[in-house]
C-alpha atoms as a PDB file:
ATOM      1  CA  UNK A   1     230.244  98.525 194.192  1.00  0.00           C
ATOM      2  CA  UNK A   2     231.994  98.062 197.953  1.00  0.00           C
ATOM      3  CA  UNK A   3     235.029 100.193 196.794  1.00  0.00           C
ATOM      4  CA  UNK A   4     235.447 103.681 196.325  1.00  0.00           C
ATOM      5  CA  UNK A   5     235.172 104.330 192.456  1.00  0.00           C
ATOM      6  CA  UNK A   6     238.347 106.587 193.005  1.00  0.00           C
ATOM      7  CA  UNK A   7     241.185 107.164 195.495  1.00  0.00           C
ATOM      8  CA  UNK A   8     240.857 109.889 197.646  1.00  0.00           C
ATOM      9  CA  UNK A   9     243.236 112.584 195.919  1.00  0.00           C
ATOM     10  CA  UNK A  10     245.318 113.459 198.886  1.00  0.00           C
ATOM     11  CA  UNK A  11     246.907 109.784 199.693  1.00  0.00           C
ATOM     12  CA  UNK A  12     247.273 109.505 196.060  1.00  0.00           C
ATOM     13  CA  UNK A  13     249.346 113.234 196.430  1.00  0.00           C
ATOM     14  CA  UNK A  14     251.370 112.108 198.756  1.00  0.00           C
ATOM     15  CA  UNK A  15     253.290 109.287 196.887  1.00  0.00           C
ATOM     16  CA  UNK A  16     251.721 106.579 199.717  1.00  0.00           C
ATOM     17  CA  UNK A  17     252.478 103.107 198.088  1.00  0.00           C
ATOM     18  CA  UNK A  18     249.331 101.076 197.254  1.00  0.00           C
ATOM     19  CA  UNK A  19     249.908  98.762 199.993  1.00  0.00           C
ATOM     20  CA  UNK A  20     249.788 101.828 202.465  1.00  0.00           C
ATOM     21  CA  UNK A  21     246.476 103.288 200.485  1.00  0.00           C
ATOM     22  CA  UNK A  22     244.993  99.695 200.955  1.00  0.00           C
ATOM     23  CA  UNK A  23     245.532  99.718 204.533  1.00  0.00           C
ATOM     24  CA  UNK A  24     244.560 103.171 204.857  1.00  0.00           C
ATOM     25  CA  UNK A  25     241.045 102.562 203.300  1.00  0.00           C
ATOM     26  CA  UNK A  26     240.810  98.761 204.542  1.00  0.00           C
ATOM     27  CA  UNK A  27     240.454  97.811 200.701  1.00  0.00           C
ATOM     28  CA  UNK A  28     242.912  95.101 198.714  1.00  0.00           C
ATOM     29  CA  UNK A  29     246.365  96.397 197.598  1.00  0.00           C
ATOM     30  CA  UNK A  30     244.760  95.079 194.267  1.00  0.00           C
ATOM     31  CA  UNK A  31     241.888  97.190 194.142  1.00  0.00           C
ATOM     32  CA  UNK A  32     244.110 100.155 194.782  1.00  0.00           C
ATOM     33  CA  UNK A  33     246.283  99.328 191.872  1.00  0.00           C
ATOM     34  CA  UNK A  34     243.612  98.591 189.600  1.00  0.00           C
ATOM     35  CA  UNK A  35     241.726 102.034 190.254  1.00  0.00           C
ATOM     36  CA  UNK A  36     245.121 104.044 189.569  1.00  0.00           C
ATOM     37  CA  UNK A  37     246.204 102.254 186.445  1.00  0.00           C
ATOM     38  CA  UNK A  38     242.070 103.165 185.222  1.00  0.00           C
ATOM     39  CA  UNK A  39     242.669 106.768 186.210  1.00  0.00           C
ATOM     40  CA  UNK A  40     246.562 106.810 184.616  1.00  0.00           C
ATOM     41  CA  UNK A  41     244.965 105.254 181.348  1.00  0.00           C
ATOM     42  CA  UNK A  42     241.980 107.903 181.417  1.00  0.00           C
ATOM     43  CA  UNK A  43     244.520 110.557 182.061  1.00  0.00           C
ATOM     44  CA  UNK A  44     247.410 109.142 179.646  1.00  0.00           C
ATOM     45  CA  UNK A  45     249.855 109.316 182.037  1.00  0.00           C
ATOM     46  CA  UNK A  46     252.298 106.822 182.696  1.00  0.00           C
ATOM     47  CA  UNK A  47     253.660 107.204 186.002  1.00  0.00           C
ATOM     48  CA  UNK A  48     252.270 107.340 189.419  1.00  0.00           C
ATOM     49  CA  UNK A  49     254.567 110.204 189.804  1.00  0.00           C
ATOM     50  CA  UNK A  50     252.707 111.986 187.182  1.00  0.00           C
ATOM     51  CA  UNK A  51     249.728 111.439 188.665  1.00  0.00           C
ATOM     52  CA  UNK A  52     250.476 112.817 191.778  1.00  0.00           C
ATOM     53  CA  UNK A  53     251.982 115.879 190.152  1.00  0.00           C
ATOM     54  CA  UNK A  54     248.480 116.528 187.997  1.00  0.00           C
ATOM     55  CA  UNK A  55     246.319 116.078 191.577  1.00  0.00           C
ATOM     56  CA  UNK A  56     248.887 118.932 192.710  1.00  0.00           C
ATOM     57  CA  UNK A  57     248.603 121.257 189.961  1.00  0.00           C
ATOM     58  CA  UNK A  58     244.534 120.944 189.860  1.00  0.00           C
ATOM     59  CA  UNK A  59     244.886 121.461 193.709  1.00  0.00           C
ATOM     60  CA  UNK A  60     247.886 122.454 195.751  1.00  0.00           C
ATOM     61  CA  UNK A  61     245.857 121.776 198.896  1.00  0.00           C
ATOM     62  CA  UNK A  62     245.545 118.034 197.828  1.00  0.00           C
ATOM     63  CA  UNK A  63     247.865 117.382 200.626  1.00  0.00           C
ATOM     64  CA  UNK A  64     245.596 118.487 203.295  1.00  0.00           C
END
């Protein structure tokens, strides 16, 4: 596979949009949406918000 199999926790942290985590990592917008709606689904969360929050609570350094 070409793309990362996840998004790096700490642009995911920060709220980016997917169009800014695509540019970021020089992958599709697409590909960044798709891998977040896999993780919200594995996680049963429904909200990117939420995600970011859970990255947070397992590390409060996911910022960095």
């Amino acid at each position: 596979m070409a793309t990362p199999t996840r998004l790096p926790p700490g642009l995911v942290a920060r709220g980016l949009p997917n169009k800014l985590v695509a540019r970021e990592l020089d992958i599709s917008e697409k590909t960044v949406h798709i891998h977040r709606q896999h993780v919200m689904e594995k996680t049963g969360l429904s909200s990117a918000a939420e995600l970011a929050r859970l990255i947070l609570q397992a590390d409060p350094r996911g910022l960095d």
